[in-house]
C-alpha atoms as a PDB file:
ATOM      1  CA  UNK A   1     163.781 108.228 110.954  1.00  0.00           C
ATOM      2  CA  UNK A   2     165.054 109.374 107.643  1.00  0.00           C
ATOM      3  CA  UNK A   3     162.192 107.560 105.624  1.00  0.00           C
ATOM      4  CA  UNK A   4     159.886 111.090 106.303  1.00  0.00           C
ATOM      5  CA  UNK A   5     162.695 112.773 104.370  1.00  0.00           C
ATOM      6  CA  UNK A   6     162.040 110.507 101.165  1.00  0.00           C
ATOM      7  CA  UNK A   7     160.754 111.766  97.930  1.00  0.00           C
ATOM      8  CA  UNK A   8     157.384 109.517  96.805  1.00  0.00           C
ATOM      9  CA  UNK A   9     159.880 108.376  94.045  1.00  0.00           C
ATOM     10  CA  UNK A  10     162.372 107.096  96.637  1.00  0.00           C
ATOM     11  CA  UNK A  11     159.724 105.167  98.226  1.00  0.00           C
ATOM     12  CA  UNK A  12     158.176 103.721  95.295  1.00  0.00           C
ATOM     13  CA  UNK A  13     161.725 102.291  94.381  1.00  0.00           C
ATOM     14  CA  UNK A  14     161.776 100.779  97.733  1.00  0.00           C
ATOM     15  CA  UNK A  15     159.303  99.021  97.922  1.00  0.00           C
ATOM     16  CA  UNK A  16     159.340  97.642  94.265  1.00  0.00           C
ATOM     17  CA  UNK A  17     163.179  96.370  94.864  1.00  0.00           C
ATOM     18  CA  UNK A  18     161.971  95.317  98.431  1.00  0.00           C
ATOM     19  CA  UNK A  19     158.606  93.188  97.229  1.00  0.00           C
ATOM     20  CA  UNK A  20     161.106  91.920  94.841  1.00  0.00           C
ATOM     21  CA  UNK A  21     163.085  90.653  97.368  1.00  0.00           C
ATOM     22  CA  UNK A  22     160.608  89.613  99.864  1.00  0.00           C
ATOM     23  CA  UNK A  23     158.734  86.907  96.814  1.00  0.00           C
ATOM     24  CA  UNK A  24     162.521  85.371  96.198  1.00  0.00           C
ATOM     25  CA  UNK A  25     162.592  84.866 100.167  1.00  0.00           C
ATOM     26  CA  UNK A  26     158.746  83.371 100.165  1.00  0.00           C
ATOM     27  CA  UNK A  27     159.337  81.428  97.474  1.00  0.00           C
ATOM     28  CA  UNK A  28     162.912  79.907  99.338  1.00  0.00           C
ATOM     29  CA  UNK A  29     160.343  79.062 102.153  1.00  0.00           C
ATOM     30  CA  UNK A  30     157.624  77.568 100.104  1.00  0.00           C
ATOM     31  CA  UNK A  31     157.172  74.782 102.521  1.00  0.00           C
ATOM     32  CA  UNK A  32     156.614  77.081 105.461  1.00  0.00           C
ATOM     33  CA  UNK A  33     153.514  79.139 102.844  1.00  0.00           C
ATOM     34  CA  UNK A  34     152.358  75.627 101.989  1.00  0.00           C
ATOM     35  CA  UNK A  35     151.819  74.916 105.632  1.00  0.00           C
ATOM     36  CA  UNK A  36     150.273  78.087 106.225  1.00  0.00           C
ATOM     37  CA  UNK A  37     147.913  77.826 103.631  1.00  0.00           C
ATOM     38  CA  UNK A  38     146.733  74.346 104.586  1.00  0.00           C
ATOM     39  CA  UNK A  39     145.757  75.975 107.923  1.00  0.00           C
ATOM     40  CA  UNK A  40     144.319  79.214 106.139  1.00  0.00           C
ATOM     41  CA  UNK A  41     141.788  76.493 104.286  1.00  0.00           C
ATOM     42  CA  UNK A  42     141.432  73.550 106.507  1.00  0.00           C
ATOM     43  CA  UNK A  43     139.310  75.622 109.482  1.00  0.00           C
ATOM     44  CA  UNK A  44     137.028  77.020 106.870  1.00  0.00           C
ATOM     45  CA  UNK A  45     136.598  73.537 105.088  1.00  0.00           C
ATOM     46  CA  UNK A  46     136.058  71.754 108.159  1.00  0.00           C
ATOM     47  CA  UNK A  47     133.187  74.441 109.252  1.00  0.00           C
ATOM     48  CA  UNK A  48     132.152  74.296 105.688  1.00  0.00           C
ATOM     49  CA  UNK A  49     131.789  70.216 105.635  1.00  0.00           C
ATOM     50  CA  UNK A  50     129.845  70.093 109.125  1.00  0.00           C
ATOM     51  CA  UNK A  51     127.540  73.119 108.206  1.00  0.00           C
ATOM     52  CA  UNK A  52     126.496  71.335 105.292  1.00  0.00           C
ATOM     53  CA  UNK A  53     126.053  67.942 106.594  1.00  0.00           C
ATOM     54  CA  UNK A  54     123.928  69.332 109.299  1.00  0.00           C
ATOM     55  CA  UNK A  55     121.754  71.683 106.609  1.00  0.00           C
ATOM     56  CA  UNK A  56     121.350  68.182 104.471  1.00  0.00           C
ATOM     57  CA  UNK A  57     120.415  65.879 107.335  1.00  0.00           C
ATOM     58  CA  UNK A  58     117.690  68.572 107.857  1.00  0.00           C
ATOM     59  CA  UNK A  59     116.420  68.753 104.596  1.00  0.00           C
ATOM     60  CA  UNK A  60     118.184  71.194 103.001  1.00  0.00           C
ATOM     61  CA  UNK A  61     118.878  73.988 105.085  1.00  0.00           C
ATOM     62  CA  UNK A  62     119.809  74.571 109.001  1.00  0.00           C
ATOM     63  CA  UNK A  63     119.674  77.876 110.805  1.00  0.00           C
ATOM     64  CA  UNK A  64     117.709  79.372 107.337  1.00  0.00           C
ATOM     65  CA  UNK A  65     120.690  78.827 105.734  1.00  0.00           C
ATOM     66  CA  UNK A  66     120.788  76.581 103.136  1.00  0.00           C
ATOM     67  CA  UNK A  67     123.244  74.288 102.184  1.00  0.00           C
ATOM     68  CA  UNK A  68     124.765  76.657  98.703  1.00  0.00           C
ATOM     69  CA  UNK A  69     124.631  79.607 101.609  1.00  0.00           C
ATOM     70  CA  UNK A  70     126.898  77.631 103.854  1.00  0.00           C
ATOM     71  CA  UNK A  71     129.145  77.015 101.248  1.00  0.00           C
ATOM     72  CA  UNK A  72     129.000  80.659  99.960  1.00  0.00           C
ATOM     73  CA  UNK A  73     129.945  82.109 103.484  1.00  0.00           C
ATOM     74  CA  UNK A  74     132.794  79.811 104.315  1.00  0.00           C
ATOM     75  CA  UNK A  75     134.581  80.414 101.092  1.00  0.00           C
ATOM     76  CA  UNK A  76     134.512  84.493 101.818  1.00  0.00           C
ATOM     77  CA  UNK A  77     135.539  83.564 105.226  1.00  0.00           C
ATOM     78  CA  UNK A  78     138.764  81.713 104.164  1.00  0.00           C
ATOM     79  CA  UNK A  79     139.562  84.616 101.280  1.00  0.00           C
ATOM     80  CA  UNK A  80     138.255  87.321 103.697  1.00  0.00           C
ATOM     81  CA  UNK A  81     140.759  85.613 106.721  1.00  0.00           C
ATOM     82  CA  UNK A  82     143.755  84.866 104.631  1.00  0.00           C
ATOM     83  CA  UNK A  83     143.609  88.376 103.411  1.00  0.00           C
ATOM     84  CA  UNK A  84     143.361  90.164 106.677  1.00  0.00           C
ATOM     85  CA  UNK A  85     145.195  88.481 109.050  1.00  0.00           C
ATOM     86  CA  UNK A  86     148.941  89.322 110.340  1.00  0.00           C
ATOM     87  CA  UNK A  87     151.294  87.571 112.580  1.00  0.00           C
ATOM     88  CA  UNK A  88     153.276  90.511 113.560  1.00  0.00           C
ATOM     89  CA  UNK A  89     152.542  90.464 117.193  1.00  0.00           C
ATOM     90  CA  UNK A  90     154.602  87.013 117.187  1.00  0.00           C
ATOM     91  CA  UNK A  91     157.202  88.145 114.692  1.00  0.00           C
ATOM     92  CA  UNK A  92     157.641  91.451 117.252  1.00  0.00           C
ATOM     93  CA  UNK A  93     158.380  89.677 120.313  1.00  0.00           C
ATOM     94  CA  UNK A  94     160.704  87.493 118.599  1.00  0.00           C
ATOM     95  CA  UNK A  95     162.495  90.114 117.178  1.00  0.00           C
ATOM     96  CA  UNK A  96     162.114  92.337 120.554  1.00  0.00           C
ATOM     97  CA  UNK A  97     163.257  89.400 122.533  1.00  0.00           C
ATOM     98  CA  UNK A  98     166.491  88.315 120.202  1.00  0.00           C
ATOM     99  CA  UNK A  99     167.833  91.905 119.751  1.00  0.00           C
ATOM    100  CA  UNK A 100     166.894  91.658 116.141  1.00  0.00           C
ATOM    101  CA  UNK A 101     164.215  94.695 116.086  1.00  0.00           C
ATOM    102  CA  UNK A 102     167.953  97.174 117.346  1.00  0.00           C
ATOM    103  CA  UNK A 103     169.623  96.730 114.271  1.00  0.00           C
ATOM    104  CA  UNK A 104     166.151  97.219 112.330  1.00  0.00           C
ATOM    105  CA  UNK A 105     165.597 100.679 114.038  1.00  0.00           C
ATOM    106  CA  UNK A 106     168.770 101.936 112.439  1.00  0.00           C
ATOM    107  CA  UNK A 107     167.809 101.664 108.631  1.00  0.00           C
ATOM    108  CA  UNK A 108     166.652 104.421 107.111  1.00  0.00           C
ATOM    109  CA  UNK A 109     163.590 102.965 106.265  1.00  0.00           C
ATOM    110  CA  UNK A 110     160.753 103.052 108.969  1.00  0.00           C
ATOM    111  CA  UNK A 111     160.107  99.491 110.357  1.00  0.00           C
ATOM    112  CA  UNK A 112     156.676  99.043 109.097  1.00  0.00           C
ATOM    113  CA  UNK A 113     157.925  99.173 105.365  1.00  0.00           C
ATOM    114  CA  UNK A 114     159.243  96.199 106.156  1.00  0.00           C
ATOM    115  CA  UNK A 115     156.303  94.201 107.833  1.00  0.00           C
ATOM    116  CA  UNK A 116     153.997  95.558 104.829  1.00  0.00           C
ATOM    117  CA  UNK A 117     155.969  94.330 102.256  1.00  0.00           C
ATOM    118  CA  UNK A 118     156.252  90.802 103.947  1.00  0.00           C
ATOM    119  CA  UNK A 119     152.342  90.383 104.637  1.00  0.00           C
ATOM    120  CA  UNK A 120     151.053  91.870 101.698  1.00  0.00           C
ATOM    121  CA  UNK A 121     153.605  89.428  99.443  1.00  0.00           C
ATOM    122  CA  UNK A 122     152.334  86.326 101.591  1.00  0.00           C
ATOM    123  CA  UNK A 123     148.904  87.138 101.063  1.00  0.00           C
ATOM    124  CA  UNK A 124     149.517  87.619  97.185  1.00  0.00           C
ATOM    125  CA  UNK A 125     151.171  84.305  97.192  1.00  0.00           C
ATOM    126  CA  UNK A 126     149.058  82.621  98.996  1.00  0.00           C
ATOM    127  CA  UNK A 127     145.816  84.478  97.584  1.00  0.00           C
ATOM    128  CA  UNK A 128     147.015  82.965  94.025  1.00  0.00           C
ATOM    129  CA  UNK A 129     146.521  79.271  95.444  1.00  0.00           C
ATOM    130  CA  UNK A 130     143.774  79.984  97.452  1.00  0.00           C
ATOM    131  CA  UNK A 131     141.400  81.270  94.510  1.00  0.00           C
ATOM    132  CA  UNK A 132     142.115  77.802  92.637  1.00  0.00           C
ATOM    133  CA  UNK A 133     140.785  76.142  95.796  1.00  0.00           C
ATOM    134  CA  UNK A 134     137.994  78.463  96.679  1.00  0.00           C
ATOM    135  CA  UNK A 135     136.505  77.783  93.298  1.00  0.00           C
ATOM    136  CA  UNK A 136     136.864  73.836  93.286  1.00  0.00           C
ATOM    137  CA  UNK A 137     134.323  74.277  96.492  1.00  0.00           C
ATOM    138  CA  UNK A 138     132.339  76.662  95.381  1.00  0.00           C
ATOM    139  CA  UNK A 139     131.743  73.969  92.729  1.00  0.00           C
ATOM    140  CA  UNK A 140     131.478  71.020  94.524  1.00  0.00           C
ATOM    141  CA  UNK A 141     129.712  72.986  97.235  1.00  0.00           C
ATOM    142  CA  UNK A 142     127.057  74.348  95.265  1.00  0.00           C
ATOM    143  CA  UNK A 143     128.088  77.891  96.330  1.00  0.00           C
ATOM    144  CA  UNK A 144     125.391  80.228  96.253  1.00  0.00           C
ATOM    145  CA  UNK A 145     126.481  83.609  96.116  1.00  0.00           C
ATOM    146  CA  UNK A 146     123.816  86.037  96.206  1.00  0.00           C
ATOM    147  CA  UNK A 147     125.883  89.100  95.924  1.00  0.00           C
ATOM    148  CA  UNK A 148     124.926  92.019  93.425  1.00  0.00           C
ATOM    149  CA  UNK A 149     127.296  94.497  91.702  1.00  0.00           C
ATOM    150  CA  UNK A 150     127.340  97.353  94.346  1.00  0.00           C
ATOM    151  CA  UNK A 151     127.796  94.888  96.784  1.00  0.00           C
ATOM    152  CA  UNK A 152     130.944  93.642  95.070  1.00  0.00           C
ATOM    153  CA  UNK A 153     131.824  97.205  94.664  1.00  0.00           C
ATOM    154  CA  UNK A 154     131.648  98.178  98.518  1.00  0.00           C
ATOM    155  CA  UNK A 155     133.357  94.790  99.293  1.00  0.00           C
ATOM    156  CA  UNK A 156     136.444  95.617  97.544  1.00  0.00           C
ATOM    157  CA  UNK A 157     137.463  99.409  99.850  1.00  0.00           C
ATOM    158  CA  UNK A 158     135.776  97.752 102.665  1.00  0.00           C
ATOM    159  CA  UNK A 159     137.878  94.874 102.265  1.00  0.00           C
ATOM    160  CA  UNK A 160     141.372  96.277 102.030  1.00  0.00           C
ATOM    161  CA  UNK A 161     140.202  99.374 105.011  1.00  0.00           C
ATOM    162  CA  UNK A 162     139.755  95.757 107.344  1.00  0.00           C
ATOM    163  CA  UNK A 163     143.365  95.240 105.861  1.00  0.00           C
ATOM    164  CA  UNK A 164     144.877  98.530 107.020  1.00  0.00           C
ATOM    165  CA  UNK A 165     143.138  98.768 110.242  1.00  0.00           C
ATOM    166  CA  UNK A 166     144.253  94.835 111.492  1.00  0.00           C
ATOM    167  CA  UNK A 167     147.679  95.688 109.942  1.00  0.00           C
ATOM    168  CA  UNK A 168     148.401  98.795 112.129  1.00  0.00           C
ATOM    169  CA  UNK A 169     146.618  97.974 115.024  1.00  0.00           C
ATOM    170  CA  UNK A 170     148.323  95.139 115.267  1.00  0.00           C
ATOM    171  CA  UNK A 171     152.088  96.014 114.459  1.00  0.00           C
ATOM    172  CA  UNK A 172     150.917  99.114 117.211  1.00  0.00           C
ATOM    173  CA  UNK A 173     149.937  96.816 119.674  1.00  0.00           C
ATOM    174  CA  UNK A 174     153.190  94.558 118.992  1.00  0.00           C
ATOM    175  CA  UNK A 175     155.453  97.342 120.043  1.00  0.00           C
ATOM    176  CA  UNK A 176     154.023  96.775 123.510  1.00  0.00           C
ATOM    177  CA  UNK A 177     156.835  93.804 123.086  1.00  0.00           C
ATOM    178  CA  UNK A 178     159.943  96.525 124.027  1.00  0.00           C
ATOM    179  CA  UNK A 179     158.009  96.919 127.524  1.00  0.00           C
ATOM    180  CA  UNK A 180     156.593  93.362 128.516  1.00  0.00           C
ATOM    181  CA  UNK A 181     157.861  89.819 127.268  1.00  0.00           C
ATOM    182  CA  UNK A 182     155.247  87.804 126.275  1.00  0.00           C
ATOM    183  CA  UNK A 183     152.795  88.984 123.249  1.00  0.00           C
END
């Protein structure tokens, strides 16, 4: 791989022209993000709806959760989900499969470049119509969010170390596709 080779300026330039390039091709599938991001909300709503139905029809609360709680916890579940999930294991075996990931291996860019670039612009995308929505139920959910500073403070490294670690245990457990052939 040449990409160990590169100076940190080199890289930097890559990925600037490559997120670049990877929001023109997001934004050419819009349809496909819009779909996603249905899904991203819809299990989180649906848990969200139920959970508070049953806390109301029980006077307020259910499981010592009230009803603002429920609400509070699904809408970091959909923000916390959408922002560390991956697909790569899927995208791997497709590529594996097709002959598409042989052609990849020769750029002088390491593979994973790639893959990073893609998820991180999807979530971006897809974090910037998800925030709309999360507060339009926090609203009409009577979110309760009993979080304090620090705790907002250790969320944020927390949050993007669960990014990392799904990320590359994931695209490492996805290059299991050159041996077997299903993921």
């Amino acid at each position: 791989m040449v990409s160990q080779n590169l100076s940190p300026r080199a890289l930097l330039g890559f990925y600037h022209a490559k997120f670049r390039n990877e929001i023109a091709v997001q934004f050419a599938y819009r349809g496909a993000i819009a779909i996603w991001l249905l899904a991203l909300v819809s299990a989180p709503v649906i848990s969200l709806v139920v959970w508070t139905t049953i806390a109301r029809e029980n006077g307020g609360s259910a499981g010592g959760f009230t009803t603002g709680q429920y609400a509070a916890y699904f809408i970091a579940v959909m923000i916390v989900n959408n922002l560390t999930f991956t697909w790569i294991m899927w995208e791997m075996e497709w590529r594996v499969k097709n002959g598409f990931f042989s052609p990849v291996l020769l750029r002088p860019m390491h593979p994973i470049h790639n893959d990073l670039v893609q998820n991180l612009t999807f979530k971006g995308l897809t974090l910037v119509a998800m925030l709309p929505i999360a507060v339009l139920l926090a609203v009409v959910f009577g979110a309760e969010f009993d979080t304090g500073v620090w705790d907002a403070v250790a969320f944020v490294p927390v949050l993007v170390g669960a990014m990392a670690v799904r990320f590359l245990w994931e695209w490492t457990v996805s290059l299991a596709a050159l041996w077997i052939t299903r993921m």
